[in-house]
Protein backbone atom coordinates (compact mmCIF):
# COMPACT_ATOMS: atom_id res chain seq x y z
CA UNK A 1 90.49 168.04 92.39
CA UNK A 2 90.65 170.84 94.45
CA UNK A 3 93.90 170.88 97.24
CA UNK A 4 92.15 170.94 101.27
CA UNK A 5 94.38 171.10 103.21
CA UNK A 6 93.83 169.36 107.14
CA UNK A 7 95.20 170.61 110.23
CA UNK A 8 97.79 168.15 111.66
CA UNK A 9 97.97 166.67 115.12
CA UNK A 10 100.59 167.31 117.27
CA UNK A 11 102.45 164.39 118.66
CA UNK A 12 103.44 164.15 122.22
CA UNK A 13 105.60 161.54 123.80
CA UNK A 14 103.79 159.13 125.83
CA UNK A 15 99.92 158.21 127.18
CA UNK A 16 99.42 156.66 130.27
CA UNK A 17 97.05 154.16 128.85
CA UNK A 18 98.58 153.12 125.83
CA UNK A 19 101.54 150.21 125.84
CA UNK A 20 103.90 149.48 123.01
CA UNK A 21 102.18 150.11 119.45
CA UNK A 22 99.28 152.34 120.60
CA UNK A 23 97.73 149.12 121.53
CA UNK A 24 95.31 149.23 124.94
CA UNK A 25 95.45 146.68 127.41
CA UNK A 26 92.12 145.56 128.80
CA UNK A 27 90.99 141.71 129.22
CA UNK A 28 87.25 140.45 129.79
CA UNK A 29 86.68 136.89 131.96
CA UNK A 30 84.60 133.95 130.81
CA UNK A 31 82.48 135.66 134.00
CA UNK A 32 82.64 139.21 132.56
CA UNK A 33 80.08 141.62 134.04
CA UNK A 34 77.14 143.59 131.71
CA UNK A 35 79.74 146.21 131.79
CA UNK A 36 83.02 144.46 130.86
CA UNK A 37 80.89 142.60 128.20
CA UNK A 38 80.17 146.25 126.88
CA UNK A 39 83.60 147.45 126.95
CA UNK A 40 84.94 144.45 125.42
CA UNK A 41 82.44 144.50 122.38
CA UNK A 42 83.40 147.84 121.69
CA UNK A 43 87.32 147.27 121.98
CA UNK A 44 86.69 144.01 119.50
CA UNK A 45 83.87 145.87 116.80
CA UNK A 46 84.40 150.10 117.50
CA UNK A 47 88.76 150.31 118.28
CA UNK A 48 88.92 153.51 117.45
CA UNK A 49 85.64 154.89 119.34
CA UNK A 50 86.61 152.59 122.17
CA UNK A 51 90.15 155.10 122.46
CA UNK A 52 87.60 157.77 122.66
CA UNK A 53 85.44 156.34 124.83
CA UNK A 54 88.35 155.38 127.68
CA UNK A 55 88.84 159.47 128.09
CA UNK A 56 85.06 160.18 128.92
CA UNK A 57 84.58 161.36 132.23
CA UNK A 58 84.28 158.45 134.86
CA UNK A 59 80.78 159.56 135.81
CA UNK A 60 79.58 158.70 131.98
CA UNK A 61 81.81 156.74 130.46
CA UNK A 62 79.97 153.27 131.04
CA UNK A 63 77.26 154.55 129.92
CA UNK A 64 78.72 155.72 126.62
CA UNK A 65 79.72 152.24 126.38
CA UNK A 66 76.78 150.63 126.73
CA UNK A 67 75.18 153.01 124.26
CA UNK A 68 78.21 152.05 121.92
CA UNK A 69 77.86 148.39 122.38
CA UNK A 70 73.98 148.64 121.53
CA UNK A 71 74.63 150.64 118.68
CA UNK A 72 77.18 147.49 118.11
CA UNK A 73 74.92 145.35 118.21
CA UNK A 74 72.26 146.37 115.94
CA UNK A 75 74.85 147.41 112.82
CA UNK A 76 76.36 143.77 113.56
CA UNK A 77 72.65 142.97 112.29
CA UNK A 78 73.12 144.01 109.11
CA UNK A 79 76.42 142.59 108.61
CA UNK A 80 76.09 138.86 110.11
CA UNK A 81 72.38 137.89 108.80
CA UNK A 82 72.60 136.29 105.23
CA UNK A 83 68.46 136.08 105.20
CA UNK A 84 66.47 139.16 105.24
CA UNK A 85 63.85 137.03 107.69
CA UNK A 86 66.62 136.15 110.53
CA UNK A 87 67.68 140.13 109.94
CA UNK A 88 64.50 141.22 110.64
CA UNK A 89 63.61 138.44 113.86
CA UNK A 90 66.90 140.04 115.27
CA UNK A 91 65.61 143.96 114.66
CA UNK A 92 62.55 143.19 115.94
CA UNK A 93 63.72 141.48 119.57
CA UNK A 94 66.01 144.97 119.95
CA UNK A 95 63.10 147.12 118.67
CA UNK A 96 60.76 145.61 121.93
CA UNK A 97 63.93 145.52 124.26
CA UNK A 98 64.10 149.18 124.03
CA UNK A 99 60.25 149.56 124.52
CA UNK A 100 60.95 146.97 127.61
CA UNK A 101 63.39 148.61 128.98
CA UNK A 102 61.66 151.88 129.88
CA UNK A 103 58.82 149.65 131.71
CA UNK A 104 61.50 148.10 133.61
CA UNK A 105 61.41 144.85 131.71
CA UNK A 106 64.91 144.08 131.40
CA UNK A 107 65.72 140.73 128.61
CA UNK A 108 68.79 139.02 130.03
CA UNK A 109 71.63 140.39 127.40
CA UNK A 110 74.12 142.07 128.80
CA UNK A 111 73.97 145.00 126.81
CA UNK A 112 70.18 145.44 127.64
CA UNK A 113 71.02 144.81 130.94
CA UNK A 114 73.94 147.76 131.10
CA UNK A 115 71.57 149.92 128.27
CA UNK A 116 68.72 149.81 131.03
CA UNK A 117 70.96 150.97 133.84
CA UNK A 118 72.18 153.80 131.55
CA UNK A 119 68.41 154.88 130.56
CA UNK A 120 67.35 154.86 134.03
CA UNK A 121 70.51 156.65 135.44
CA UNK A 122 71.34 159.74 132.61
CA UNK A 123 67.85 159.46 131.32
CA UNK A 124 68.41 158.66 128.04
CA UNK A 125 65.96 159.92 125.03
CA UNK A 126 64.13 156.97 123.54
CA UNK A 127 63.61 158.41 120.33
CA UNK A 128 67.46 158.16 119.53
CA UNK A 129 67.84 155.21 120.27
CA UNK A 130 64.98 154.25 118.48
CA UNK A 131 66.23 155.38 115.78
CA UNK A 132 70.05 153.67 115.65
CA UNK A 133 67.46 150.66 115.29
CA UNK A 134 64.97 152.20 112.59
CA UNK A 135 67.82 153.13 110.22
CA UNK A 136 69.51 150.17 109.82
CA UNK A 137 66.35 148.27 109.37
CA UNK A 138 65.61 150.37 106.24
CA UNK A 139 68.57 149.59 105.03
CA UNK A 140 68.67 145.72 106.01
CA UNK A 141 68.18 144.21 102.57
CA UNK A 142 70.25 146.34 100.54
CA UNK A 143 72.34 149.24 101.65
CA UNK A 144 72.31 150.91 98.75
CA UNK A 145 72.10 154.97 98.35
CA UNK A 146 70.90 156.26 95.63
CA UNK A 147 71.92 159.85 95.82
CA UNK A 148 74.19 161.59 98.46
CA UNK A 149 71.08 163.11 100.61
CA UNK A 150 70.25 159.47 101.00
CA UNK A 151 73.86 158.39 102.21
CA UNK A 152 73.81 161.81 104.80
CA UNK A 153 70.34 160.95 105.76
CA UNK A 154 71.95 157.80 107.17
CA UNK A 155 74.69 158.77 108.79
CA UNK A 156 72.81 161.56 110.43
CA UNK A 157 70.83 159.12 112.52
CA UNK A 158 73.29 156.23 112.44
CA UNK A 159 75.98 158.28 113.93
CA UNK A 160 75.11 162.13 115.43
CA UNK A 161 72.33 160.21 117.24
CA UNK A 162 74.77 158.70 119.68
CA UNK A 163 76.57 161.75 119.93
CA UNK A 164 72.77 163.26 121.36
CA UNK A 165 72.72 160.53 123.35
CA UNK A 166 76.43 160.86 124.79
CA UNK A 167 75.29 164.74 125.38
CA UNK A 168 72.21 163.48 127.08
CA UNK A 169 74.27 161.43 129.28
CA UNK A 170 76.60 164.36 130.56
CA UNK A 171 73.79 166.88 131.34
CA UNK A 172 74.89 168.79 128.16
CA UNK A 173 71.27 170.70 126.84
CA UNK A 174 73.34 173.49 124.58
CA UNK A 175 72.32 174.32 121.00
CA UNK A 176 75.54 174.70 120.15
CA UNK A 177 76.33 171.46 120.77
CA UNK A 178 73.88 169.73 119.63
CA UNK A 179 74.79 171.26 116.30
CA UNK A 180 77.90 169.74 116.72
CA UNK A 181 76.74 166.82 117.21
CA UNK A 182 75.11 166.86 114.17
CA UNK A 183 77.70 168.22 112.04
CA UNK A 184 80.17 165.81 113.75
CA UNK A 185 77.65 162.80 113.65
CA UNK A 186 77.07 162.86 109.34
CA UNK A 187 81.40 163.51 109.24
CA UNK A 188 81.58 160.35 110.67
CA UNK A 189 78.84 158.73 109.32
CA UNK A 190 80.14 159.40 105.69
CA UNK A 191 84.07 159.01 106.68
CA UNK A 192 82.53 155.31 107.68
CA UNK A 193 81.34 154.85 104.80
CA UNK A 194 84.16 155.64 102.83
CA UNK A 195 86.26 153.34 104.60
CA UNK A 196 83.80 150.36 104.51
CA UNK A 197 83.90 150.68 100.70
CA UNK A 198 86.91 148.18 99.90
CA UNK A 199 85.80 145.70 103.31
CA UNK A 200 82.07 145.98 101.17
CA UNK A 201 83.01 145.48 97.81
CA UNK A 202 84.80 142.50 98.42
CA UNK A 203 81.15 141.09 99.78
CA UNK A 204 79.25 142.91 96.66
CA UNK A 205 78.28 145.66 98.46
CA UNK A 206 78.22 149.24 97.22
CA UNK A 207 77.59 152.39 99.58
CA UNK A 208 78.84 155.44 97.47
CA UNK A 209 75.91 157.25 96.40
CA UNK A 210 74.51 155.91 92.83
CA UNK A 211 74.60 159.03 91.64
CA UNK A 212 77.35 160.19 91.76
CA UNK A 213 79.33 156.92 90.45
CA UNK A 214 76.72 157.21 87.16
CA UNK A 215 78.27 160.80 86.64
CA UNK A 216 81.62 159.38 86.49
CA UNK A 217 80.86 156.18 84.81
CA UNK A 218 82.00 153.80 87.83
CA UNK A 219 80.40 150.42 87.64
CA UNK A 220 80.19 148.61 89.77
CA UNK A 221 81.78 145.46 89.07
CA UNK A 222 84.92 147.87 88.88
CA UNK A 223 84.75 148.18 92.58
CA UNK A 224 83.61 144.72 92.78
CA UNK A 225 87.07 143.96 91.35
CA UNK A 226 89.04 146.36 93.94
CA UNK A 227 90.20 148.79 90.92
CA UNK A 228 90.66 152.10 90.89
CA UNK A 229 90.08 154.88 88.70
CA UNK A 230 90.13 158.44 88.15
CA UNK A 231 86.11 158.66 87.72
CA UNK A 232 86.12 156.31 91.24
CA UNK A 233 88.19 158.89 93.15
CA UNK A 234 86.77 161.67 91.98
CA UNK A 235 83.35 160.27 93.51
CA UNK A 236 85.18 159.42 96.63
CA UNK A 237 86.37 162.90 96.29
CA UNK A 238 82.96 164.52 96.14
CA UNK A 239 81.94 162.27 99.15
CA UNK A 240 84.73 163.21 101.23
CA UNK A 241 84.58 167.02 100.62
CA UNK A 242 81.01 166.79 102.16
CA UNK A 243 82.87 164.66 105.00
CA UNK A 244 85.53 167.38 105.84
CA UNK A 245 83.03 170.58 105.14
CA UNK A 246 80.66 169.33 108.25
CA UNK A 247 83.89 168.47 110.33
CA UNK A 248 85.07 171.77 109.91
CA UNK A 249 81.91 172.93 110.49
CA UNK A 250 81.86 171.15 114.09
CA UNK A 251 85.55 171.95 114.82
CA UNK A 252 84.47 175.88 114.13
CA UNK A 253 81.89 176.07 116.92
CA UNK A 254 84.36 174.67 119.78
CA UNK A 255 84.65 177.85 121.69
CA UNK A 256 80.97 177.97 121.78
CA UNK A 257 79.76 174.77 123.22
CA UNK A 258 80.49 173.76 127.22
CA UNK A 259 83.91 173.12 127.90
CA UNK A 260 82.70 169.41 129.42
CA UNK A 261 81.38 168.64 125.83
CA UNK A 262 84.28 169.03 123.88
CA UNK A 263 85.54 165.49 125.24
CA UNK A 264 82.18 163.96 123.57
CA UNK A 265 83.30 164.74 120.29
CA UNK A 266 86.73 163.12 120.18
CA UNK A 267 85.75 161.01 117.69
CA UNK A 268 86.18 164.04 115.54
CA UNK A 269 89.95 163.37 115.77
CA UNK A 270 90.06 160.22 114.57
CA UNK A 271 87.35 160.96 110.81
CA UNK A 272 89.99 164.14 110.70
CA UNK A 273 93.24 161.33 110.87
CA UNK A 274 91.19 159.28 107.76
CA UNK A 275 90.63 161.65 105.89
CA UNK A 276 93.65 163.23 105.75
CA UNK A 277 95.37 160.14 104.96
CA UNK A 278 92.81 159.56 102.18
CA UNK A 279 93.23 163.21 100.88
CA UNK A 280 97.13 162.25 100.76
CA UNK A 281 96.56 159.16 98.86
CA UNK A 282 94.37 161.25 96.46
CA UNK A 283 91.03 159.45 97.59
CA UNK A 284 92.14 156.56 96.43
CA UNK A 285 90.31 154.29 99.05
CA UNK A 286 92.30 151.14 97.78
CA UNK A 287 95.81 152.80 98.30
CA UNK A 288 97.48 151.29 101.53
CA UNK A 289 97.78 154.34 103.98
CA UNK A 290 94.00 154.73 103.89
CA UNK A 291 93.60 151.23 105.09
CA UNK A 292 96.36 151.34 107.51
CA UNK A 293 95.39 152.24 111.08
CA UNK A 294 97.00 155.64 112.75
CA UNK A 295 99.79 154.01 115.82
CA UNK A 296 99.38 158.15 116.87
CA UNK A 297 95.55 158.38 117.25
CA UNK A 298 95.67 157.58 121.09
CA UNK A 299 98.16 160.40 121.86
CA UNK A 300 96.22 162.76 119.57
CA UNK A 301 93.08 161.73 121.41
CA UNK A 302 94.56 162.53 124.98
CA UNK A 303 96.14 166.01 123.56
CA UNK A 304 92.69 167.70 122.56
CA UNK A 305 91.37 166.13 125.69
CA UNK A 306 94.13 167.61 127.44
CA UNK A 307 93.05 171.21 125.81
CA UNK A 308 89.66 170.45 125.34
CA UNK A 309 89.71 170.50 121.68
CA UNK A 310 88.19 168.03 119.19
């Protein structure tokens, strides 16, 4: 495998935000609001995107978070339904709220409630979040890719569609960045992927491309079992390489895109973190500091929002 090497974050001493441990204080009532319910739901399912999330501007950060806790909402579908049937009754009552909520027809969920104020105040495109819905319903009874262009194909619309929808929300209509977006949206979207592999396996799922684990001769009881091997990495490898080559791809257009966008795409920060810690562990995905959570990913966060880097 091939040495790529991944810029490293600066560290700077404190974050106003942030108490002991990188940890963020914030609380919800019994009586929480549409809003704090959002906020919460992303803190509890989305940590890391919540961090990112906090440094929006005021003007759209609840409505990032109620795009967040929608897209929260319909993964969580895929991930709490043990019948196909119940999956697909759930789907189906977020497929009409959407349709409702552009009549005015609000359901009485908080996050429809808080999605609905966000459509109606930063106009928000239907069609993406039609399809954060669409592509986990393909993928609701098994979540298996057969090749790569399958797994990008779903992070694509999984992930860079919420990064449309977070431009949407600040004003943002720039080619540029919506290249980004989509660059940054399928980093992510693999990186994800990657790191749900040892959470998945251990509930006999697989979502490393077929493929590419048949070239190596990976079975999958072998990742069933939580073991590693050179042919495993070396997928994980291939998958990752893909990961990093859009990231850089996004980081390489910063100077090009508004200077108000660049805080959208903090997330990048955080897939650069994983994978560098996975690159160091030699994409082992079972080695402990792939698993371990960053304690410096808040102060890296504020520091390119600081400079308006990603």
């Amino acid at each position: 495998m091939s040495s790529m090497k991944l810029i490293q974050f600066p560290s700077i001493s404190m974050l106003r935000f942030v108490r002991s441990r990188g940890h963020v204080c914030y609380s919800t009532s019994a009586n929480s609001s549409p809003a704090e319910y959002c906020i919460d739901l992303v803190r509890k399912y989305d940590y890391e995107n919540f961090l990112s999330t906090l440094l929006l501007p005021k003007q759209i950060r609840t409505c990032a978070f109620a795009v967040r806790a929608f897209n929260i909402e319909v993964a969580r579908v895929q991930d709490s339904v043990s019948e196909t049937r119940i999956g697909q009754m759930r789907i189906k009552f977020w497929e009409e709220t959407i349709e409702k909520l552009y009549r005015d027809e609000v359901p009485k969920h908080p996050v429809a409630v808080q999605l609905h104020r966000a459509v109606k105040n930063h106009k928000l495109s239907k069609r993406y979040l039609k399809r954060l819905i669409t592509i986990r319903e393909n993928y609701l009874v098994s979540r298996t890719f057969l090749n790569f262009a399958a797994m990008e194909h779903y992070a694509e619309h999984s992930v860079s569609s919420i990064f449309y929808l977070l431009l949407e929300s600040a004003g943002i209509e720039n080619l540029h960045a919506d290249h980004v977006a989509s660059h940054l949206g399928k980093a992510q979207g693999i990186t994800n992927l990657i790191r749900g592999t040892v959470h998945n396996a251990q509930h006999k799922i697989l979502t490393l491309p077929q493929d590419i684990l048949l070239q190596n001769d990976v079975s999958h009881e072998q990742i069933f079992r939580g073991q590693s091997s050179d042919g495993l990495n070396e997928t994980v490898f291939y998958v990752a390489k893909a990961a990093i080559q859009h990231l850089r791809k996004a980081k390489s257009m910063n100077k090009q895109i508004p200077k108000n966008a660049a805080v959208v795409f903090l997330p990048a920060v955080t897939v650069e973190s994983y994978l560098s810690r996975l690159q160091s562990s030699c994409f082992n995905v079972f080695d402990g500091p792939p698993q371990r959570r960053n304690p410096f990913l808040p102060l890296a966060l504020y520091w390119n929002k600081i400079f308006a880097k990603y």
